[in-house]
PDB file of N, CA and C in Angstrom:
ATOM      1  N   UNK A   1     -53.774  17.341 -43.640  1.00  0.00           N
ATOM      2  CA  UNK A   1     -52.655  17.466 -42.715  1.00  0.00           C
ATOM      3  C   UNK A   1     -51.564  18.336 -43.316  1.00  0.00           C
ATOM      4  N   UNK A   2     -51.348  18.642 -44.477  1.00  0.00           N
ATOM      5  CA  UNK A   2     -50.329  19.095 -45.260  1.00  0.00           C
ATOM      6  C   UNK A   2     -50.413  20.676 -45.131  1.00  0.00           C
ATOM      7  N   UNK A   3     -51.258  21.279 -45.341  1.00  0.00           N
ATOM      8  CA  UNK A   3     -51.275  22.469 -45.184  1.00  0.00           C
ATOM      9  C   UNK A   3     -52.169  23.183 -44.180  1.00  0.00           C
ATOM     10  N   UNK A   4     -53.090  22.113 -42.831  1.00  0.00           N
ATOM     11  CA  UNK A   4     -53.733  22.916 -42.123  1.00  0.00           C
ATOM     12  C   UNK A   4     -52.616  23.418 -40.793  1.00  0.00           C
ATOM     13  N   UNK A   5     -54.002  23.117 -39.650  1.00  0.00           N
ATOM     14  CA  UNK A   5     -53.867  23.488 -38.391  1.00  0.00           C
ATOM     15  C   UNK A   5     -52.600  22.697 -38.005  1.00  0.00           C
ATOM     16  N   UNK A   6     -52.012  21.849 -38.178  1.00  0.00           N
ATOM     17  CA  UNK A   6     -50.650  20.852 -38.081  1.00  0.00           C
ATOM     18  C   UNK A   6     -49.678  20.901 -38.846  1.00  0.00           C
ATOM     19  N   UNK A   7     -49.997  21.212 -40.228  1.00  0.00           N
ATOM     20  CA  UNK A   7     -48.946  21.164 -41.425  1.00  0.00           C
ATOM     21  C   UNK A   7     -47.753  21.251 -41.346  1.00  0.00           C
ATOM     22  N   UNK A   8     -47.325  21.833 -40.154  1.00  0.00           N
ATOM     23  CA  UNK A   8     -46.120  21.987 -39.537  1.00  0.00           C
ATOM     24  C   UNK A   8     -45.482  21.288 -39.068  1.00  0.00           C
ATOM     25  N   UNK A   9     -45.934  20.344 -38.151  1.00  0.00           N
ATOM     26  CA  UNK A   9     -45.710  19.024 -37.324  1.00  0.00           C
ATOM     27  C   UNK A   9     -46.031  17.884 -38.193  1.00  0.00           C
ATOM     28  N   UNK A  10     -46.194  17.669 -39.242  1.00  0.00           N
ATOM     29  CA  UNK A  10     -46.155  16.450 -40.280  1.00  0.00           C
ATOM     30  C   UNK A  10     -45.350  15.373 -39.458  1.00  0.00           C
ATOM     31  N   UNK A  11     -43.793  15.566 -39.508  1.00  0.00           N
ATOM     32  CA  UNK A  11     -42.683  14.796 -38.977  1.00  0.00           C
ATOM     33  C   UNK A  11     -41.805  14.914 -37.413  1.00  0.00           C
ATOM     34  N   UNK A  12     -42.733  15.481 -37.347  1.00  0.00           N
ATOM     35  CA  UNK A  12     -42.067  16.136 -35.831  1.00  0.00           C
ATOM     36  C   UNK A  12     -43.314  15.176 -34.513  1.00  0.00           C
ATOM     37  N   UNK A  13     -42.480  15.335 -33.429  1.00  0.00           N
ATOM     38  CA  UNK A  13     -43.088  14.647 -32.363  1.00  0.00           C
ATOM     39  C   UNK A  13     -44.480  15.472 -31.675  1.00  0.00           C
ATOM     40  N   UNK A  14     -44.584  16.326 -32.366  1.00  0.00           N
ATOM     41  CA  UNK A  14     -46.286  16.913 -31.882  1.00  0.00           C
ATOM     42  C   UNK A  14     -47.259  16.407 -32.480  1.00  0.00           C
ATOM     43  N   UNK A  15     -47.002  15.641 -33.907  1.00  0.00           N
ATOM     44  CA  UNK A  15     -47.831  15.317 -34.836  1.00  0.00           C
ATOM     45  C   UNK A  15     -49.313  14.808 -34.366  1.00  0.00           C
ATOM     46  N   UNK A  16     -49.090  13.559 -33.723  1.00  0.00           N
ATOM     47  CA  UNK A  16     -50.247  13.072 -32.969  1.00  0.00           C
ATOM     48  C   UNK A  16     -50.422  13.781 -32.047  1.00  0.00           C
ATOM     49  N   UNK A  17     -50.062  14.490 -31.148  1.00  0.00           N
ATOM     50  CA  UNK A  17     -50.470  15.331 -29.620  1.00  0.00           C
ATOM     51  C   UNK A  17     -51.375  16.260 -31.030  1.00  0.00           C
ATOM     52  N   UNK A  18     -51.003  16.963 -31.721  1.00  0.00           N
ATOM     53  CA  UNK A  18     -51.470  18.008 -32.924  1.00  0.00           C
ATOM     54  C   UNK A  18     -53.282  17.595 -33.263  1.00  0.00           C
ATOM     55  N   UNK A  19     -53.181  16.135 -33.728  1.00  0.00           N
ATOM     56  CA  UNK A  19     -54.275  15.734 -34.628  1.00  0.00           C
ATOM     57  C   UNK A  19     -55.145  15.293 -33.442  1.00  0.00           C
ATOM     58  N   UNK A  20     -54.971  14.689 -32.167  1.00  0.00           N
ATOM     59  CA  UNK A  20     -55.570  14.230 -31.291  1.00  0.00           C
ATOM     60  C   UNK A  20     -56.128  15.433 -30.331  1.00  0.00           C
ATOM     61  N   UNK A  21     -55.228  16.163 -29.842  1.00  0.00           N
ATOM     62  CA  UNK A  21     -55.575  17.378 -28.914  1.00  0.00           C
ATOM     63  C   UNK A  21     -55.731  19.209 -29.422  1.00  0.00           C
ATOM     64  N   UNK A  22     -54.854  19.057 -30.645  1.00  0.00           N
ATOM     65  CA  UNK A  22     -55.571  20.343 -30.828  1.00  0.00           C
ATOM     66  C   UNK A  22     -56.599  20.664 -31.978  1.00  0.00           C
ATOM     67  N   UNK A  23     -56.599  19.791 -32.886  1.00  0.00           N
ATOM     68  CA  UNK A  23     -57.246  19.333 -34.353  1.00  0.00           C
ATOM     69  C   UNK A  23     -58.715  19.605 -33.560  1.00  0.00           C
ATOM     70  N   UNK A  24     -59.849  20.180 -34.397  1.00  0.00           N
ATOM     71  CA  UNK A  24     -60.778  19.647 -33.926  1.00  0.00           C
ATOM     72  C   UNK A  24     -61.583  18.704 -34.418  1.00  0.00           C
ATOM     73  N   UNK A  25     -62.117  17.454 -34.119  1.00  0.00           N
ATOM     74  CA  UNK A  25     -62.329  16.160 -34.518  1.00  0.00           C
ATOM     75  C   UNK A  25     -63.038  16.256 -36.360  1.00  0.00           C
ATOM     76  N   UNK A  26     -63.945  17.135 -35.955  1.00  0.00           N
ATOM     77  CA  UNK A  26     -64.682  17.229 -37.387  1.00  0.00           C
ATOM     78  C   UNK A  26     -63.815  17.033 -38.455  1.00  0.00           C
ATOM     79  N   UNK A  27     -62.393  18.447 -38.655  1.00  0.00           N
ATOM     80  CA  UNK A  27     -61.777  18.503 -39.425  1.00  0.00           C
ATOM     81  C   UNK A  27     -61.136  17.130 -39.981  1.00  0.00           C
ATOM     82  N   UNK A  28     -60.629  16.051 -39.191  1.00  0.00           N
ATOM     83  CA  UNK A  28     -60.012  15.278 -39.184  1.00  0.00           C
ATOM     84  C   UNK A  28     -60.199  13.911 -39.970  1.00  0.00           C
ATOM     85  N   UNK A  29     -60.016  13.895 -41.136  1.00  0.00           N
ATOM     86  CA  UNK A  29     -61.029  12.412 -42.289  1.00  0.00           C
ATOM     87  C   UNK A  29     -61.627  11.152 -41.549  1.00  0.00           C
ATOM     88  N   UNK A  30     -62.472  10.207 -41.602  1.00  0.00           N
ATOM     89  CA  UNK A  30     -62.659   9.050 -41.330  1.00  0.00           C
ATOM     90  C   UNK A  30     -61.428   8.164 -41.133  1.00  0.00           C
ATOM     91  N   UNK A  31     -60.735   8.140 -42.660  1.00  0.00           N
ATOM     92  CA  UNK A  31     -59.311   7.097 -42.573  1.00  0.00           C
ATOM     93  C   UNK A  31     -58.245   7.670 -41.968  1.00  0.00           C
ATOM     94  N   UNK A  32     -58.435   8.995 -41.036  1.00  0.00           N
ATOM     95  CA  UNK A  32     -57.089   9.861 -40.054  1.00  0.00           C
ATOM     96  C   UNK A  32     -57.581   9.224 -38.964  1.00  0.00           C
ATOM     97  N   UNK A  33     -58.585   9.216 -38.693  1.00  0.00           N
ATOM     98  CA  UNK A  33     -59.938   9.704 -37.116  1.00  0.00           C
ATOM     99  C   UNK A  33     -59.554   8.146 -36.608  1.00  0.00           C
ATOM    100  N   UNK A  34     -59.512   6.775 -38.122  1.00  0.00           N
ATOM    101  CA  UNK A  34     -59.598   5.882 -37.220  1.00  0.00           C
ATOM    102  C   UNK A  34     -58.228   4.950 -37.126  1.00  0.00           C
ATOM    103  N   UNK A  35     -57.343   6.129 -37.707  1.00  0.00           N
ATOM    104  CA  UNK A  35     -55.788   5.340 -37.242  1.00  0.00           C
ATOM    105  C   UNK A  35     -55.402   6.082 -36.073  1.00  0.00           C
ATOM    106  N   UNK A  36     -55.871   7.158 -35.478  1.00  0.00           N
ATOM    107  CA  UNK A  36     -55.600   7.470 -34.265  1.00  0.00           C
ATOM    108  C   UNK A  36     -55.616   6.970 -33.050  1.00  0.00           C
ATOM    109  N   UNK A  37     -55.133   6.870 -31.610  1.00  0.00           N
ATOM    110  CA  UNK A  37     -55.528   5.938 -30.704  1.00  0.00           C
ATOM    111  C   UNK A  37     -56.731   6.972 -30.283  1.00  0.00           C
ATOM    112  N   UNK A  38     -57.373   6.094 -29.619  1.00  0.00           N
ATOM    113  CA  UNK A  38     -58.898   6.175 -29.177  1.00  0.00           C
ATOM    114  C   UNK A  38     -58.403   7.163 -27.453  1.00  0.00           C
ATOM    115  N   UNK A  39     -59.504   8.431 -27.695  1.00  0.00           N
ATOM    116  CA  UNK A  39     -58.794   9.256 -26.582  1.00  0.00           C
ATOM    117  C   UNK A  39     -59.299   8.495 -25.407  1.00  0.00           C
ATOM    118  N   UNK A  40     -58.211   9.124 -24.215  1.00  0.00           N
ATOM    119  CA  UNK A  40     -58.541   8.839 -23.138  1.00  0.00           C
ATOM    120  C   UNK A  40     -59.621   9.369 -22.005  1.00  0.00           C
ATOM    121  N   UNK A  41     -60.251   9.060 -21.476  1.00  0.00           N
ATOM    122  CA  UNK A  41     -60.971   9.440 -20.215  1.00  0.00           C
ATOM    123  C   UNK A  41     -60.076  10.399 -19.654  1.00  0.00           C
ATOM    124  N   UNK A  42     -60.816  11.546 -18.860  1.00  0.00           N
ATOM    125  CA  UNK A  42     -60.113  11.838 -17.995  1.00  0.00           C
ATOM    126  C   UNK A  42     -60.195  11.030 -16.480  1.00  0.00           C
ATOM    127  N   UNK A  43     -59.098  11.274 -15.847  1.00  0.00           N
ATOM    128  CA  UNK A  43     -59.057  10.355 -14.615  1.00  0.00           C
ATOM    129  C   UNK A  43     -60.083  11.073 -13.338  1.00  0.00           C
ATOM    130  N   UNK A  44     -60.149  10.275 -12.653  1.00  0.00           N
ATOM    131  CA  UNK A  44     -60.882  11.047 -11.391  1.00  0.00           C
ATOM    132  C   UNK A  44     -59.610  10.564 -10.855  1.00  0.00           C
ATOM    133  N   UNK A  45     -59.810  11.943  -9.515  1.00  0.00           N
ATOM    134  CA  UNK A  45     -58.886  12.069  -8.290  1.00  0.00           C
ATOM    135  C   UNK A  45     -58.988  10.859  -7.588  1.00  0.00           C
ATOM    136  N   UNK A  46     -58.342  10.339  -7.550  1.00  0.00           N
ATOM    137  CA  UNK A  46     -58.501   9.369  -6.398  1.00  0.00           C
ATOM    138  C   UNK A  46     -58.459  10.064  -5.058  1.00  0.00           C
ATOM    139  N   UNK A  47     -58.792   9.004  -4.210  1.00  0.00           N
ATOM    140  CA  UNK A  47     -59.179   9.811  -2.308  1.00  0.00           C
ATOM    141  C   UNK A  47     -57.951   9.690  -2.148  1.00  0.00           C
ATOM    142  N   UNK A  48     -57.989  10.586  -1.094  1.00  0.00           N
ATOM    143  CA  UNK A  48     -56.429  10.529  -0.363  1.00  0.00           C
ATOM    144  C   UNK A  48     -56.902  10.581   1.122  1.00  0.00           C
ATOM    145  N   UNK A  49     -56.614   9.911   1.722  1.00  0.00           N
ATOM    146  CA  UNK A  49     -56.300   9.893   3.211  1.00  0.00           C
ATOM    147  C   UNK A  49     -56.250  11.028   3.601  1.00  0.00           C
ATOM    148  N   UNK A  50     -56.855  11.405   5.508  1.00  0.00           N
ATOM    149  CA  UNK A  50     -56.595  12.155   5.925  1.00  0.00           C
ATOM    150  C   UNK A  50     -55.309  12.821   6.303  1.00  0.00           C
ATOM    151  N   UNK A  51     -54.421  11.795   6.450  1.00  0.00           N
ATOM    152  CA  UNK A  51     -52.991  11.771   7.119  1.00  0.00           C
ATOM    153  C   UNK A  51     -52.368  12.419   6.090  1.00  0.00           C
ATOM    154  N   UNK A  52     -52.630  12.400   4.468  1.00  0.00           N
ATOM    155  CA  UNK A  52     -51.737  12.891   3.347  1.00  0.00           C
ATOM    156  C   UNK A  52     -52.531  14.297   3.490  1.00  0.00           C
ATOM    157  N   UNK A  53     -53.752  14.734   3.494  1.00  0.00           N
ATOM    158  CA  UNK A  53     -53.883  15.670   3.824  1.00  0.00           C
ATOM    159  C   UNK A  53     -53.619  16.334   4.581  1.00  0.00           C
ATOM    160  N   UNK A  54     -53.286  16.128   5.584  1.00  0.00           N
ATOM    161  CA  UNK A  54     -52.362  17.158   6.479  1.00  0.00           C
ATOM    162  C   UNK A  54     -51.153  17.354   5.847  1.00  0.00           C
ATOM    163  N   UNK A  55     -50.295  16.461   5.885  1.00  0.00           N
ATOM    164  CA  UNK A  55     -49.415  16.911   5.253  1.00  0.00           C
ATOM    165  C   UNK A  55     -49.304  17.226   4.312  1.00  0.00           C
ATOM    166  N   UNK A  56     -49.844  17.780   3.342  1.00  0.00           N
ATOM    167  CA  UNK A  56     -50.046  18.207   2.244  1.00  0.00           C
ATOM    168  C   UNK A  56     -50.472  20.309   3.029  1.00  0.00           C
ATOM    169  N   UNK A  57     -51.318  19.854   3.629  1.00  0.00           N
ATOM    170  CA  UNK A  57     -51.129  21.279   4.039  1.00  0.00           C
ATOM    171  C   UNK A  57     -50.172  21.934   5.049  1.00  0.00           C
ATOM    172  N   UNK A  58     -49.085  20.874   5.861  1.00  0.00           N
ATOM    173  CA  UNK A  58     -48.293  21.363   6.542  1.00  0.00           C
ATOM    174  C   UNK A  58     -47.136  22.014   5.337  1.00  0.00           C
ATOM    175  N   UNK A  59     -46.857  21.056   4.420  1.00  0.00           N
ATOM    176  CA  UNK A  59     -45.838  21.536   3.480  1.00  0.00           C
ATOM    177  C   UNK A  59     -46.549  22.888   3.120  1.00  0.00           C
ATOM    178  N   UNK A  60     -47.695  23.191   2.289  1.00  0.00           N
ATOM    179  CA  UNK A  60     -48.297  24.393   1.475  1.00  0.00           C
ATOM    180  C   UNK A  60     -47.962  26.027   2.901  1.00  0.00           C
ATOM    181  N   UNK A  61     -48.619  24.882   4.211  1.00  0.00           N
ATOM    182  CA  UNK A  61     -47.980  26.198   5.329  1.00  0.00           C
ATOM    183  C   UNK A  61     -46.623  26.713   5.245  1.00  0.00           C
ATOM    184  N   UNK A  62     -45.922  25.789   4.973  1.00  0.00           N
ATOM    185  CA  UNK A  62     -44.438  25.596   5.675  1.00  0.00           C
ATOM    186  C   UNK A  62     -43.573  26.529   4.155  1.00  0.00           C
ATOM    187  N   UNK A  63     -44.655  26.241   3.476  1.00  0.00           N
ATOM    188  CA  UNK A  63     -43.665  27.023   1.527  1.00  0.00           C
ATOM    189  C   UNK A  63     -44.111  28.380   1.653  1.00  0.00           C
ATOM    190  N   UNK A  64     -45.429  28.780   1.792  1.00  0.00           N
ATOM    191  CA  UNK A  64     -45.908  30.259   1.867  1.00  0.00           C
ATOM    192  C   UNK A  64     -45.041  30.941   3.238  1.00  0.00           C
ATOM    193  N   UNK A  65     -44.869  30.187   4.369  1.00  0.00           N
ATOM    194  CA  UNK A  65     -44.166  31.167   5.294  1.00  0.00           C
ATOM    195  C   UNK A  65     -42.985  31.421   5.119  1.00  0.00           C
ATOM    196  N   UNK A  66     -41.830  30.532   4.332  1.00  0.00           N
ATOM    197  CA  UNK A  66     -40.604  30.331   3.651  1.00  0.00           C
ATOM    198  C   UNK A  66     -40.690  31.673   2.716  1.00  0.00           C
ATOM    199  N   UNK A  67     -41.910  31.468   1.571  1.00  0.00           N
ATOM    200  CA  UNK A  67     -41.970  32.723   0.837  1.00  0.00           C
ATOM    201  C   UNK A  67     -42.160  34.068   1.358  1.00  0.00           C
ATOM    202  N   UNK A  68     -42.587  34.221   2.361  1.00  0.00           N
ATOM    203  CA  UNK A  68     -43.271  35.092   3.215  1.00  0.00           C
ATOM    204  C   UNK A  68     -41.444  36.028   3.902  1.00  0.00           C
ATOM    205  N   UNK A  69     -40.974  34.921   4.322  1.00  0.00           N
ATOM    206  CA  UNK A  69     -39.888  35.365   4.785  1.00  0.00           C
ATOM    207  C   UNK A  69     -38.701  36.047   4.139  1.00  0.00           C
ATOM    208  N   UNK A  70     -38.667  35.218   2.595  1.00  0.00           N
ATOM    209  CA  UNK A  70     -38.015  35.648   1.937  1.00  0.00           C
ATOM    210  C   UNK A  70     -38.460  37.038   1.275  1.00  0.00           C
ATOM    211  N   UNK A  71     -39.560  37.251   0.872  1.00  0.00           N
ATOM    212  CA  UNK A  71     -39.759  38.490   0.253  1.00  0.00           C
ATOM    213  C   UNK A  71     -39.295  39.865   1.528  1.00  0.00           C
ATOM    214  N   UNK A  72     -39.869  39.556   2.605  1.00  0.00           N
ATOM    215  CA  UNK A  72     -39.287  40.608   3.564  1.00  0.00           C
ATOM    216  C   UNK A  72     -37.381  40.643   3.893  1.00  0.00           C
ATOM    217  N   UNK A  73     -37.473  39.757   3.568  1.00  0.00           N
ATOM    218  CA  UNK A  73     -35.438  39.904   3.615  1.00  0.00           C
ATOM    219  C   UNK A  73     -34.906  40.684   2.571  1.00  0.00           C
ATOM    220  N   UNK A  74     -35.748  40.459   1.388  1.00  0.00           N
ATOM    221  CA  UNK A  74     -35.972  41.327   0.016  1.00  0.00           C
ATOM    222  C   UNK A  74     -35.840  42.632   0.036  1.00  0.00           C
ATOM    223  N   UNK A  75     -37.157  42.894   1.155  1.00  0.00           N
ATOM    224  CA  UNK A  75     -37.507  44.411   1.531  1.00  0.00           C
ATOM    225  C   UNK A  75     -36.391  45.280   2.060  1.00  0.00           C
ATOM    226  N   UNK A  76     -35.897  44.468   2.855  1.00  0.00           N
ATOM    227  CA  UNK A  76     -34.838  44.398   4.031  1.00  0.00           C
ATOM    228  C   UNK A  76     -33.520  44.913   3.168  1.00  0.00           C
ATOM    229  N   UNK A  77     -33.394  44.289   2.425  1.00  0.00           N
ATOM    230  CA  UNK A  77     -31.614  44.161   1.722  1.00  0.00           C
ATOM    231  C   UNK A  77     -32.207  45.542   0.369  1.00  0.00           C
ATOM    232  N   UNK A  78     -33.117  45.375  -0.148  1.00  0.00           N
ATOM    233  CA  UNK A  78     -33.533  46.795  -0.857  1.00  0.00           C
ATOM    234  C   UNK A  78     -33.510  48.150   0.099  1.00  0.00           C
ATOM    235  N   UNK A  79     -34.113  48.228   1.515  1.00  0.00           N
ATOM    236  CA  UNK A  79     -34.055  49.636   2.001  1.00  0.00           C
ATOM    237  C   UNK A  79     -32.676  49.631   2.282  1.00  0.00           C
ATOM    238  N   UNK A  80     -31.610  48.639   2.551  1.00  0.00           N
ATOM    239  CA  UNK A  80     -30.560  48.940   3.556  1.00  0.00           C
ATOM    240  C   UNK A  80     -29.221  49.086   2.602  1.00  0.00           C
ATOM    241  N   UNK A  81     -29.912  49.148   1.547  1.00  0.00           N
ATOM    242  CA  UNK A  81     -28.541  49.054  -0.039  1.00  0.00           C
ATOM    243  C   UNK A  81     -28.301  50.478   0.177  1.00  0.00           C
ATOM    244  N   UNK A  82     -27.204  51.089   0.149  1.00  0.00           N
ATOM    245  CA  UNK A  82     -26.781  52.164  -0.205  1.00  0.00           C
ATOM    246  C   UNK A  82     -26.363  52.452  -2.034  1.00  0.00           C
ATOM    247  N   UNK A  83     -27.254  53.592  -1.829  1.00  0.00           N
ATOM    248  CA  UNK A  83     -26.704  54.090  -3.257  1.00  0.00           C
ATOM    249  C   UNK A  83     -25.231  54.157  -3.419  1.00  0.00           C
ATOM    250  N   UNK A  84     -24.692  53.522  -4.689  1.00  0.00           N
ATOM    251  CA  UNK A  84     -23.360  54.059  -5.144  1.00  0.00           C
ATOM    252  C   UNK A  84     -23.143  55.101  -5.515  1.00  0.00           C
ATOM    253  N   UNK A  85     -21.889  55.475  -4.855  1.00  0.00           N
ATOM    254  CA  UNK A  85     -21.102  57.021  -5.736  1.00  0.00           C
ATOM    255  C   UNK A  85     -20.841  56.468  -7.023  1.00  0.00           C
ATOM    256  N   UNK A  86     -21.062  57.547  -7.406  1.00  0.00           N
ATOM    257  CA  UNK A  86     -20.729  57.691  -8.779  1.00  0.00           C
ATOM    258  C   UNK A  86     -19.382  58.110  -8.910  1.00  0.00           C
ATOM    259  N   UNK A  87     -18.635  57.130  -9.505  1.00  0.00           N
ATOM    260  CA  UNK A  87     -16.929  57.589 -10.047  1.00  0.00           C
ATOM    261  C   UNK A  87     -16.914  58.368 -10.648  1.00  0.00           C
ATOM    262  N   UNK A  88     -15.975  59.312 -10.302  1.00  0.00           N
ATOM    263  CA  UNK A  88     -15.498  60.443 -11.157  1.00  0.00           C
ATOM    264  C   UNK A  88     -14.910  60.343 -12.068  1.00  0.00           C
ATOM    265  N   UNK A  89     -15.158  61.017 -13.692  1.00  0.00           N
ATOM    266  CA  UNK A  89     -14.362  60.975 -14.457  1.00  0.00           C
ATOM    267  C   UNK A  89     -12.901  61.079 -14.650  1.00  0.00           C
ATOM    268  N   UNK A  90     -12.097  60.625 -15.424  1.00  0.00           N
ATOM    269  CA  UNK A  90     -10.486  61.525 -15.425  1.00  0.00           C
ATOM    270  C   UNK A  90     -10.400  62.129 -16.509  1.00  0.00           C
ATOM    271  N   UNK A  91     -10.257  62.837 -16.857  1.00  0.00           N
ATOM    272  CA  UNK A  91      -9.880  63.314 -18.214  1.00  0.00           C
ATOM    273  C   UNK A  91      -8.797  62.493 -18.577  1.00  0.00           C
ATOM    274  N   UNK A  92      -9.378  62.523 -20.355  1.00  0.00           N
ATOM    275  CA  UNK A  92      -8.267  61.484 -20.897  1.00  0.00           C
ATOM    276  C   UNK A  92      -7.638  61.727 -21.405  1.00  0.00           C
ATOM    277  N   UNK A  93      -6.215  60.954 -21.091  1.00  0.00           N
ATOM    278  CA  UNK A  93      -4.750  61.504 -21.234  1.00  0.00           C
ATOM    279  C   UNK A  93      -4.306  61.497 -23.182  1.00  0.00           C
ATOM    280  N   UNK A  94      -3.617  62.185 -23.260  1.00  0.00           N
ATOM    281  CA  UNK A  94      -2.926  61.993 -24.885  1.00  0.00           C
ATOM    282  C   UNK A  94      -2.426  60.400 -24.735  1.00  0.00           C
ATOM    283  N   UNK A  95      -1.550  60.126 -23.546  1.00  0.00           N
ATOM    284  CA  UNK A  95      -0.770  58.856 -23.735  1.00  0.00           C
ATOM    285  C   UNK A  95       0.800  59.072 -24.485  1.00  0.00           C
ATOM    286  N   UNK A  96       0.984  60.331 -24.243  1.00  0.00           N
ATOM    287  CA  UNK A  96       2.411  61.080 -24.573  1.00  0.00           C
ATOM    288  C   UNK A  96       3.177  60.846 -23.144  1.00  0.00           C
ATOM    289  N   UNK A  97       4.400  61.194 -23.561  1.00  0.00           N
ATOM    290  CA  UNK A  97       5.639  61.140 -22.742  1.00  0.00           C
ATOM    291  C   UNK A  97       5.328  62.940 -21.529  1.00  0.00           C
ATOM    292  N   UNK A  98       5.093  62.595 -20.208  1.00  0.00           N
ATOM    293  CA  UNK A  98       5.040  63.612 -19.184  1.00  0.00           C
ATOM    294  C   UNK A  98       3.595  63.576 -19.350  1.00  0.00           C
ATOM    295  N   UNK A  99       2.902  63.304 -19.414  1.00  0.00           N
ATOM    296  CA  UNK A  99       1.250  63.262 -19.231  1.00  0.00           C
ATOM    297  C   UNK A  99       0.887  63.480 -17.187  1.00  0.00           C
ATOM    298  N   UNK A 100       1.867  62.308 -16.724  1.00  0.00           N
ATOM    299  CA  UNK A 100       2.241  62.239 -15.228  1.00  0.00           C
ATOM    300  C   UNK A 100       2.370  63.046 -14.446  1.00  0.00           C
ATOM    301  N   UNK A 101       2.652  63.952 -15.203  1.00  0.00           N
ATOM    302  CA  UNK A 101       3.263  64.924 -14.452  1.00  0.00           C
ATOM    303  C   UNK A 101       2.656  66.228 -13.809  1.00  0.00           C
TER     304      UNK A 101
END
């Protein structure tokens, strides 16, 4: 642990995320491997109802046409920008007495 793939995270809060998820198991001693917690399963999806499925795709409709709209207002406010003039220089003054004039 001291000088590998973690050596870094010794004391820091990645330590275990480090030795558990990115370590690969081999590297890892017998007396490391079995103070670690025991990984998890991944989960299966649970079902979801038809009813959440719709709405699940009314929102995904309802965000892409939102996005949809906004990028063309985008378009919109980019063609209709007028270029700025460019300010004219002044020549610069000494900052003497009658410069004004």
């Amino acid at each position: 642990f001291a000088g590998g793939t973690c050596g870094g995270s010794a004391f820091t809060d990645d330590a275990l995320l480090c030795l558990t998820s990115w370590m690969n198991p081999a590297d890892v001693s017998e007396a490391c491997a079995a103070a670690l917690p025991a990984k998890e399963e991944a989960k299966e999806e649970e079902e979801v109802d038809e009813a959440t499925l719709l709405k699940r795709a009314r929102r995904k409709h309802a965000r892409k046409k939102a996005a949809e709209q906004v990028r063309k207002l985008n378009e919109k406010n980019d063609k209709s920008a007028k270029p700025k003039k460019k300010a004219k220089k002044r020549k610069a003054s000494s900052g003497g007495y009658g410069d004004d004039l």
